[in-house]
PDB file of N, CA and C in Angstrom:
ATOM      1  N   UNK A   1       2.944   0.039   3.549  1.00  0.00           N
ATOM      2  CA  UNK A   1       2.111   0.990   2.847  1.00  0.00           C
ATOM      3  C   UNK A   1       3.018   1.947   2.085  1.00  0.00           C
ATOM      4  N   UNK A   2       3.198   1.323   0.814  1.00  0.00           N
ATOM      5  CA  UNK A   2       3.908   2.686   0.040  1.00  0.00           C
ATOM      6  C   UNK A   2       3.563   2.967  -1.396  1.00  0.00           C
ATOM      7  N   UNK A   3       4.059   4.124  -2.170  1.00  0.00           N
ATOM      8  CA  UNK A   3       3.589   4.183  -3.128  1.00  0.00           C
ATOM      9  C   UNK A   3       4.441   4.282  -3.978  1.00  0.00           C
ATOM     10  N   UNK A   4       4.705   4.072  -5.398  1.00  0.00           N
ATOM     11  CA  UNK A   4       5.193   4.639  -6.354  1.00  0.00           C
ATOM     12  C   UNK A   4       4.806   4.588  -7.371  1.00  0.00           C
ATOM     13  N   UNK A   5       5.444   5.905  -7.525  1.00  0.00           N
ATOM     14  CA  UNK A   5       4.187   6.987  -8.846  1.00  0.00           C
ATOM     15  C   UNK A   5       5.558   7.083  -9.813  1.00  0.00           C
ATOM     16  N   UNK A   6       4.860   6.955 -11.108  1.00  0.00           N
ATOM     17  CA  UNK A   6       5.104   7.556 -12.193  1.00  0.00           C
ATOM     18  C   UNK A   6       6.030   8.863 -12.462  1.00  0.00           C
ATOM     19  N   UNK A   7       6.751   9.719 -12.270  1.00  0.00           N
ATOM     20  CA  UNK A   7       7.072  10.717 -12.804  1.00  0.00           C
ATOM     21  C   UNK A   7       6.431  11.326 -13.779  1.00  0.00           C
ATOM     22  N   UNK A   8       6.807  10.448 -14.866  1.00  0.00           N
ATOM     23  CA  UNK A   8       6.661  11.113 -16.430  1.00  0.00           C
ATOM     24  C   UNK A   8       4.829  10.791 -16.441  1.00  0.00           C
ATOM     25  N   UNK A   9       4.583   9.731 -15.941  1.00  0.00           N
ATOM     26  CA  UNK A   9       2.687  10.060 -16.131  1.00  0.00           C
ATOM     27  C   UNK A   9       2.200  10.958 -15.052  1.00  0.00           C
ATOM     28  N   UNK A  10       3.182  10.958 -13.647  1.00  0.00           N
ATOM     29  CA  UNK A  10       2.350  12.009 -13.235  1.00  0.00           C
ATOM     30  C   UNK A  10       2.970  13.162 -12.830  1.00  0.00           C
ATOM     31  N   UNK A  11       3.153  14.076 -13.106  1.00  0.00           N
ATOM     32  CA  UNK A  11       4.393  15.108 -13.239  1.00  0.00           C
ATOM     33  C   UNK A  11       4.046  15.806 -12.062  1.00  0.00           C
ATOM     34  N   UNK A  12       2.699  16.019 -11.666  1.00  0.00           N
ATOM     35  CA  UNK A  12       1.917  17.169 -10.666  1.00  0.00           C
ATOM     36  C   UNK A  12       2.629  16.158  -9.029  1.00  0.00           C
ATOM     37  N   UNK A  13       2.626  15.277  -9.418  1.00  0.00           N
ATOM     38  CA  UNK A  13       2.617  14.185  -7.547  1.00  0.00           C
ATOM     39  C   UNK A  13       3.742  14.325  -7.569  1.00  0.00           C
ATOM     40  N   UNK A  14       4.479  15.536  -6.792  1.00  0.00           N
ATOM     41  CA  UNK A  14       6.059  15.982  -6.508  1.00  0.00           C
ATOM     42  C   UNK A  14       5.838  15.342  -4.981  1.00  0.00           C
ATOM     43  N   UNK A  15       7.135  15.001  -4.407  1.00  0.00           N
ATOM     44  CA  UNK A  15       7.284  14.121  -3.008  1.00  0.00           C
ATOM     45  C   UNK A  15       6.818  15.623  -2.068  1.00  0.00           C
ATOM     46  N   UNK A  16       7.110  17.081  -2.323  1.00  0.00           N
ATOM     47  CA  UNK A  16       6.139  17.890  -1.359  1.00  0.00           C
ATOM     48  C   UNK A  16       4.905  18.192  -1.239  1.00  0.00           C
ATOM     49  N   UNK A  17       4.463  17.806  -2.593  1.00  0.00           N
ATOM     50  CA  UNK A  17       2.552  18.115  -2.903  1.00  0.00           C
ATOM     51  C   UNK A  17       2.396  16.737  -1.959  1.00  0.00           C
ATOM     52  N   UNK A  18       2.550  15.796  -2.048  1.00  0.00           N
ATOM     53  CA  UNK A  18       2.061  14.499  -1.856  1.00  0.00           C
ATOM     54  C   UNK A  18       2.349  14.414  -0.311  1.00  0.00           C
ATOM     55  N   UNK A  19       3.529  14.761   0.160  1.00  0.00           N
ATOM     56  CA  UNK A  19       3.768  14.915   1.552  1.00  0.00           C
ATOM     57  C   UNK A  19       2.957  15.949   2.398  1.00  0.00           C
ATOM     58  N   UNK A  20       1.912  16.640   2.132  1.00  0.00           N
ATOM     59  CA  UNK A  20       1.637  18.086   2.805  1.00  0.00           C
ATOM     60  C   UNK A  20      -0.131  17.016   2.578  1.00  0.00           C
ATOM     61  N   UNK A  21      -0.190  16.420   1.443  1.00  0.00           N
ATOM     62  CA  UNK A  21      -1.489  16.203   1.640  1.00  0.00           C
ATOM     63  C   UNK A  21      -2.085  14.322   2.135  1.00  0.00           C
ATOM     64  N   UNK A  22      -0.655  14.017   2.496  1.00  0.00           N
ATOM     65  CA  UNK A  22      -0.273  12.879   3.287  1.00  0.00           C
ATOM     66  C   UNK A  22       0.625  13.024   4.871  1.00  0.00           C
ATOM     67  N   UNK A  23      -0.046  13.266   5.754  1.00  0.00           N
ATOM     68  CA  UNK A  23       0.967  13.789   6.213  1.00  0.00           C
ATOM     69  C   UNK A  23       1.273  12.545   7.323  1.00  0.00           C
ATOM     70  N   UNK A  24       2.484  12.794   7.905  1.00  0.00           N
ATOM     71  CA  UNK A  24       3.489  11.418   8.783  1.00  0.00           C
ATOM     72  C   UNK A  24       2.485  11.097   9.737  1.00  0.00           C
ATOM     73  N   UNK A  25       2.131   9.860   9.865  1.00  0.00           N
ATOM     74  CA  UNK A  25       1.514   9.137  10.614  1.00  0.00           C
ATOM     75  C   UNK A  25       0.161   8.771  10.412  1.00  0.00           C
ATOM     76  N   UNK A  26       0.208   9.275   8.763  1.00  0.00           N
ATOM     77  CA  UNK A  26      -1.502   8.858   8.493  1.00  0.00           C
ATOM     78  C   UNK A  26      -1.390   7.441   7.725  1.00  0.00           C
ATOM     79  N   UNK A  27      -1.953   6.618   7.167  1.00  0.00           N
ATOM     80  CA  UNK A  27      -2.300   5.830   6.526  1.00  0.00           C
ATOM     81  C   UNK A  27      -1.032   5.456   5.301  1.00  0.00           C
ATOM     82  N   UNK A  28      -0.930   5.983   4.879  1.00  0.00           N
ATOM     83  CA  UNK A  28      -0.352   6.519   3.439  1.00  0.00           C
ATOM     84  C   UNK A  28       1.215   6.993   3.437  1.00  0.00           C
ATOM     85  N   UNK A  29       2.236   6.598   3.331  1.00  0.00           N
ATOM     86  CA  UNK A  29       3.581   6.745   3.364  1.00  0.00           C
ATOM     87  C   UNK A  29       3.950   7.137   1.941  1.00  0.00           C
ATOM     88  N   UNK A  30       4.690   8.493   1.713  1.00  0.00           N
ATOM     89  CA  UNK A  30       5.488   8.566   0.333  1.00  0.00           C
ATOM     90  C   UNK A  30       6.652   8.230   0.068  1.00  0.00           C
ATOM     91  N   UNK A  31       7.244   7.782  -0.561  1.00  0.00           N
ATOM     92  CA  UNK A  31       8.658   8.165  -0.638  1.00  0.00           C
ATOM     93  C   UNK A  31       9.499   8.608  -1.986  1.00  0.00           C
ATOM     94  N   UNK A  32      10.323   8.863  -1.798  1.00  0.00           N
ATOM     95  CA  UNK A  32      10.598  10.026  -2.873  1.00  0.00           C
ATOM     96  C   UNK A  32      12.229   9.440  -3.319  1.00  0.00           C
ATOM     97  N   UNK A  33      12.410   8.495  -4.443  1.00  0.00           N
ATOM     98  CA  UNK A  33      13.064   7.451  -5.401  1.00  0.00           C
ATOM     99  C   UNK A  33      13.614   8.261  -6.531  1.00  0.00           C
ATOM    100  N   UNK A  34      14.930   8.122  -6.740  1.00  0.00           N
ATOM    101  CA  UNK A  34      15.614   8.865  -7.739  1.00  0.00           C
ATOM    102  C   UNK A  34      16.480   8.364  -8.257  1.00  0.00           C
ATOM    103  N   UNK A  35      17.268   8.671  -8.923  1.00  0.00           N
ATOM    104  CA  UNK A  35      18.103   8.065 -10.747  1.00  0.00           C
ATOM    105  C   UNK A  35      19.363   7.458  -9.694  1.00  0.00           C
ATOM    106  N   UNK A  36      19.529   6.209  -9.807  1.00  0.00           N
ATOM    107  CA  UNK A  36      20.342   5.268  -9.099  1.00  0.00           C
ATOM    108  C   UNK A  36      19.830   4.572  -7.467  1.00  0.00           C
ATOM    109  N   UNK A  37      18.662   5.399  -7.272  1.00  0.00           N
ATOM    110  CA  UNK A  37      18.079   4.281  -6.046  1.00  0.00           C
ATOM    111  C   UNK A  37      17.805   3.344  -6.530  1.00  0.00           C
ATOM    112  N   UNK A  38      17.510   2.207  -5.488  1.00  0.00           N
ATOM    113  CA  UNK A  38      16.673   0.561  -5.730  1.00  0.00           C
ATOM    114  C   UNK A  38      15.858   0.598  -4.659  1.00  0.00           C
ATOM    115  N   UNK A  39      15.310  -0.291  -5.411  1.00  0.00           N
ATOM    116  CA  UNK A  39      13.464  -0.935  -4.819  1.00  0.00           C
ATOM    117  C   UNK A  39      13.707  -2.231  -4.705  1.00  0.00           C
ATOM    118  N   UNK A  40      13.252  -3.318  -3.211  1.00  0.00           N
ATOM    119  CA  UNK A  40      13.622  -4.475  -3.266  1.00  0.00           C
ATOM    120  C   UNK A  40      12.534  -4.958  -2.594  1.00  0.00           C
ATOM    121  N   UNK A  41      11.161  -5.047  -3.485  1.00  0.00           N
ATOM    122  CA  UNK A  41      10.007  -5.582  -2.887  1.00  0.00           C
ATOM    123  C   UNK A  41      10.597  -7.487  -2.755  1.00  0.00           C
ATOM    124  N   UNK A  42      10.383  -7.725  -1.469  1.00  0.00           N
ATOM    125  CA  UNK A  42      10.208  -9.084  -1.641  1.00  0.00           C
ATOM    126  C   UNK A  42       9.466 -10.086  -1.371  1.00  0.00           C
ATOM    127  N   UNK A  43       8.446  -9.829  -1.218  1.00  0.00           N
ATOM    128  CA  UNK A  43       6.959 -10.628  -1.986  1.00  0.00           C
ATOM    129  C   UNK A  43       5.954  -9.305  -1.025  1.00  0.00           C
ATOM    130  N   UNK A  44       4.597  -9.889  -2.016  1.00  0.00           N
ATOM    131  CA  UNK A  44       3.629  -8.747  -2.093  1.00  0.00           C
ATOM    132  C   UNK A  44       2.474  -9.457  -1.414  1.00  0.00           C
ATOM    133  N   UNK A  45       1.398  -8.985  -0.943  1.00  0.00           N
ATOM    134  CA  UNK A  45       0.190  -9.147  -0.227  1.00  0.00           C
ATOM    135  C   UNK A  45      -1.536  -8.691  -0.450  1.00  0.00           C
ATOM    136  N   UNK A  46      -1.992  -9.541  -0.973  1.00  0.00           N
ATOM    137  CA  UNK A  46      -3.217  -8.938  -1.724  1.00  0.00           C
ATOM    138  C   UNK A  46      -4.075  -9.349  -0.654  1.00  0.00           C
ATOM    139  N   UNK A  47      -5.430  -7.979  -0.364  1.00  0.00           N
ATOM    140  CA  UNK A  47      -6.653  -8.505   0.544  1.00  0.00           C
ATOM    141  C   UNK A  47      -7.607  -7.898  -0.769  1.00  0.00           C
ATOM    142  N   UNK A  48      -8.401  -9.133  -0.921  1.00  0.00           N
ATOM    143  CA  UNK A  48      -9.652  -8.742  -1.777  1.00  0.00           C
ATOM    144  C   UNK A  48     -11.067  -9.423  -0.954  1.00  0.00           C
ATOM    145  N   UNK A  49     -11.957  -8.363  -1.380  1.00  0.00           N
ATOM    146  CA  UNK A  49     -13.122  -8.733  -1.179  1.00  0.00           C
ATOM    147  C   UNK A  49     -13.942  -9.856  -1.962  1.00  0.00           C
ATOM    148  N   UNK A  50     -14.091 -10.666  -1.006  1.00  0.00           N
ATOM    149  CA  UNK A  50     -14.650 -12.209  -1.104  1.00  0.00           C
ATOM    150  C   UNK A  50     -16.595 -12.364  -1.263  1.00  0.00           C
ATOM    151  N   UNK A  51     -16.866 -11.199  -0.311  1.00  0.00           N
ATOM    152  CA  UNK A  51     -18.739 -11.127   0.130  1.00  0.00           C
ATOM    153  C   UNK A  51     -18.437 -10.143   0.802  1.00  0.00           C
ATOM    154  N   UNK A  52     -19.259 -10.174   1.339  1.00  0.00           N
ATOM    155  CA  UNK A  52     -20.383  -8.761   2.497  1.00  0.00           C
ATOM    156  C   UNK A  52     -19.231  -9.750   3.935  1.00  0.00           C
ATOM    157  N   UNK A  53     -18.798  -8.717   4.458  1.00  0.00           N
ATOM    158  CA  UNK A  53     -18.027  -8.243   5.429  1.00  0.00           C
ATOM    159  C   UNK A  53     -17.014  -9.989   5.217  1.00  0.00           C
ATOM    160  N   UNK A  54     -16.428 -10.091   4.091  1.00  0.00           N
ATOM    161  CA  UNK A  54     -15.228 -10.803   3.840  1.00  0.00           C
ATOM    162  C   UNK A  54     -14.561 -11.011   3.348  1.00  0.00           C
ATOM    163  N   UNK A  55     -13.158 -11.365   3.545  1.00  0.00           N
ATOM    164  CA  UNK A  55     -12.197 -10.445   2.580  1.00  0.00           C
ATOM    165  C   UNK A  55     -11.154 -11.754   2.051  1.00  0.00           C
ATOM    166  N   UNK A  56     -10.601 -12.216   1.399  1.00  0.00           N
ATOM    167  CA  UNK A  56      -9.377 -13.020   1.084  1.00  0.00           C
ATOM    168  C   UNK A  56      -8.167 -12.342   1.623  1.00  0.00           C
ATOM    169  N   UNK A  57      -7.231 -13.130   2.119  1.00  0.00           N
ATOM    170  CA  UNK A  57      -5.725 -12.722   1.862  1.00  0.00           C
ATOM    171  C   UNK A  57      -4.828 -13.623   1.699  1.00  0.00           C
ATOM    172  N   UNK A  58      -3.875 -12.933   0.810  1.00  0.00           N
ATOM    173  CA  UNK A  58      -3.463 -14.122  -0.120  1.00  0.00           C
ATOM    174  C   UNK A  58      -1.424 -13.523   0.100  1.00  0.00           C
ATOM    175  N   UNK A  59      -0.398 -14.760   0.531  1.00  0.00           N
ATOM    176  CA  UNK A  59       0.070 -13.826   1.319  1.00  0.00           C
ATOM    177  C   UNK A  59       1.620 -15.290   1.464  1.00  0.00           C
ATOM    178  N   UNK A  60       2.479 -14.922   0.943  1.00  0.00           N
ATOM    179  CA  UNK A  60       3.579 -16.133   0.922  1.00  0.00           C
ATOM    180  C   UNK A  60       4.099 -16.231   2.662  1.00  0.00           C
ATOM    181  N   UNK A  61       3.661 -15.309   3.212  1.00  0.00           N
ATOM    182  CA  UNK A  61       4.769 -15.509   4.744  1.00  0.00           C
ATOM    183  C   UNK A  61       3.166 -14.671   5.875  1.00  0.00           C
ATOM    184  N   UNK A  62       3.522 -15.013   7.185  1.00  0.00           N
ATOM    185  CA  UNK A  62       2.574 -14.918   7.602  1.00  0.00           C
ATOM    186  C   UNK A  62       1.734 -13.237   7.600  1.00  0.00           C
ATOM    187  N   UNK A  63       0.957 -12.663   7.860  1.00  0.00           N
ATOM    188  CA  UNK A  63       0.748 -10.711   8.464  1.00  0.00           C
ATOM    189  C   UNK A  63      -0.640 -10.602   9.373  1.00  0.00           C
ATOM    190  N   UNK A  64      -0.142  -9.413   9.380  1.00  0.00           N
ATOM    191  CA  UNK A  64      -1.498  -9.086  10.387  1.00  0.00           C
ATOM    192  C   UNK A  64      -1.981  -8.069   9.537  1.00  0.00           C
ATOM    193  N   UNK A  65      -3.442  -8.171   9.368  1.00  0.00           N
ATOM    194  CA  UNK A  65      -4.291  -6.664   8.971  1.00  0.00           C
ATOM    195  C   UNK A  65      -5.319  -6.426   9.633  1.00  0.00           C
ATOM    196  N   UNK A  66      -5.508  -5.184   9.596  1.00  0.00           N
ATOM    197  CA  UNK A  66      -6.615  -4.646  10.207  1.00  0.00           C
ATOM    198  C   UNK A  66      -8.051  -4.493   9.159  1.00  0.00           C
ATOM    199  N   UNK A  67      -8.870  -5.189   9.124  1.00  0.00           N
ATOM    200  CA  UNK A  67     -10.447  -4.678   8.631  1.00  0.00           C
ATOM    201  C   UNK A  67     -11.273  -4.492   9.668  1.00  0.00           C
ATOM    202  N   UNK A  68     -12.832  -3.464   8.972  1.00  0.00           N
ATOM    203  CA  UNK A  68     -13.596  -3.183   9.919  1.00  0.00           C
ATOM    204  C   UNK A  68     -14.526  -4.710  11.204  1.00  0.00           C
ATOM    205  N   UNK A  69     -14.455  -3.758  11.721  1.00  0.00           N
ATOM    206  CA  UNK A  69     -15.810  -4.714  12.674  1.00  0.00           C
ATOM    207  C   UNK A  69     -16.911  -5.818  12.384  1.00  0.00           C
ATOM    208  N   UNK A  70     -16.175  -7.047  12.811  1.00  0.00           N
ATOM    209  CA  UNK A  70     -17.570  -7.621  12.270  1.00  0.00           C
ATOM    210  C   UNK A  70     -16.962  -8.910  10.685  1.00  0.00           C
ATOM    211  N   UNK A  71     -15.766  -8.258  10.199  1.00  0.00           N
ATOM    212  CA  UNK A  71     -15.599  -9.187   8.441  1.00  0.00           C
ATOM    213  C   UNK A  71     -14.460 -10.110   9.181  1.00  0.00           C
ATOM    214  N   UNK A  72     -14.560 -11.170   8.188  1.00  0.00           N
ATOM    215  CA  UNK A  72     -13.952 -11.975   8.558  1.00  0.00           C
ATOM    216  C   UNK A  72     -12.969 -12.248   7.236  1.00  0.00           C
ATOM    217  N   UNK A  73     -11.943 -13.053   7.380  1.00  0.00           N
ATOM    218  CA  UNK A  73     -11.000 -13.742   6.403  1.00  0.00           C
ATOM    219  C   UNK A  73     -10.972 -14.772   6.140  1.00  0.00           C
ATOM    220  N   UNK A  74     -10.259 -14.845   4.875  1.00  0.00           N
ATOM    221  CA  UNK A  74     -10.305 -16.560   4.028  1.00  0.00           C
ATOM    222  C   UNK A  74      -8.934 -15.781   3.839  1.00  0.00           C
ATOM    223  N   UNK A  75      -7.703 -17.150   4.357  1.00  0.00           N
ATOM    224  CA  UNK A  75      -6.086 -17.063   4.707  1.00  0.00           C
ATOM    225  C   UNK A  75      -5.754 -18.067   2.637  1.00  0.00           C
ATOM    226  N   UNK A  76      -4.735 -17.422   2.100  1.00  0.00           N
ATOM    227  CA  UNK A  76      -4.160 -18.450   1.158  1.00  0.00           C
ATOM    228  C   UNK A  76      -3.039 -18.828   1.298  1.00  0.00           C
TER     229      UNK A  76
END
């Protein structure tokens, strides 16, 4: 779970605004990337909604997710 934002489109989402209204251990992780860091996503994970309580996931290596009560999955 992470994010990265824009700078220059979003000037207001500073890593302390965003941290105070995210705070450690909720949902939502910030992190705060600057002039000579790297980013080394290596592959990505999409869950989309398929119907009424079902979801796709579409996914090169195996994961676990959590949805509500009751939906089920279609694995790609």
């Amino acid at each position: 779970k992470a994010a990265m934002i824009d700078a220059a489109e979003h000037p207001e989402a500073t890593a302390d605004k965003l941290g105070g209204e995210f705070l450690e251990g909720t949902w939502f992780n910030v992190y705060d990337y600057g002039v000579g860091d790297e980013v080394v996503w290596p592959y990505a994970v999409s869950v989309t909604r398929a119907g009424d309580y079902a979801y796709r996931v579409t996914s090169p290596v195996p994961v676990t997710i959590s949805l509500p009560e009751g939906a089920r999955t279609e694995t790609e």
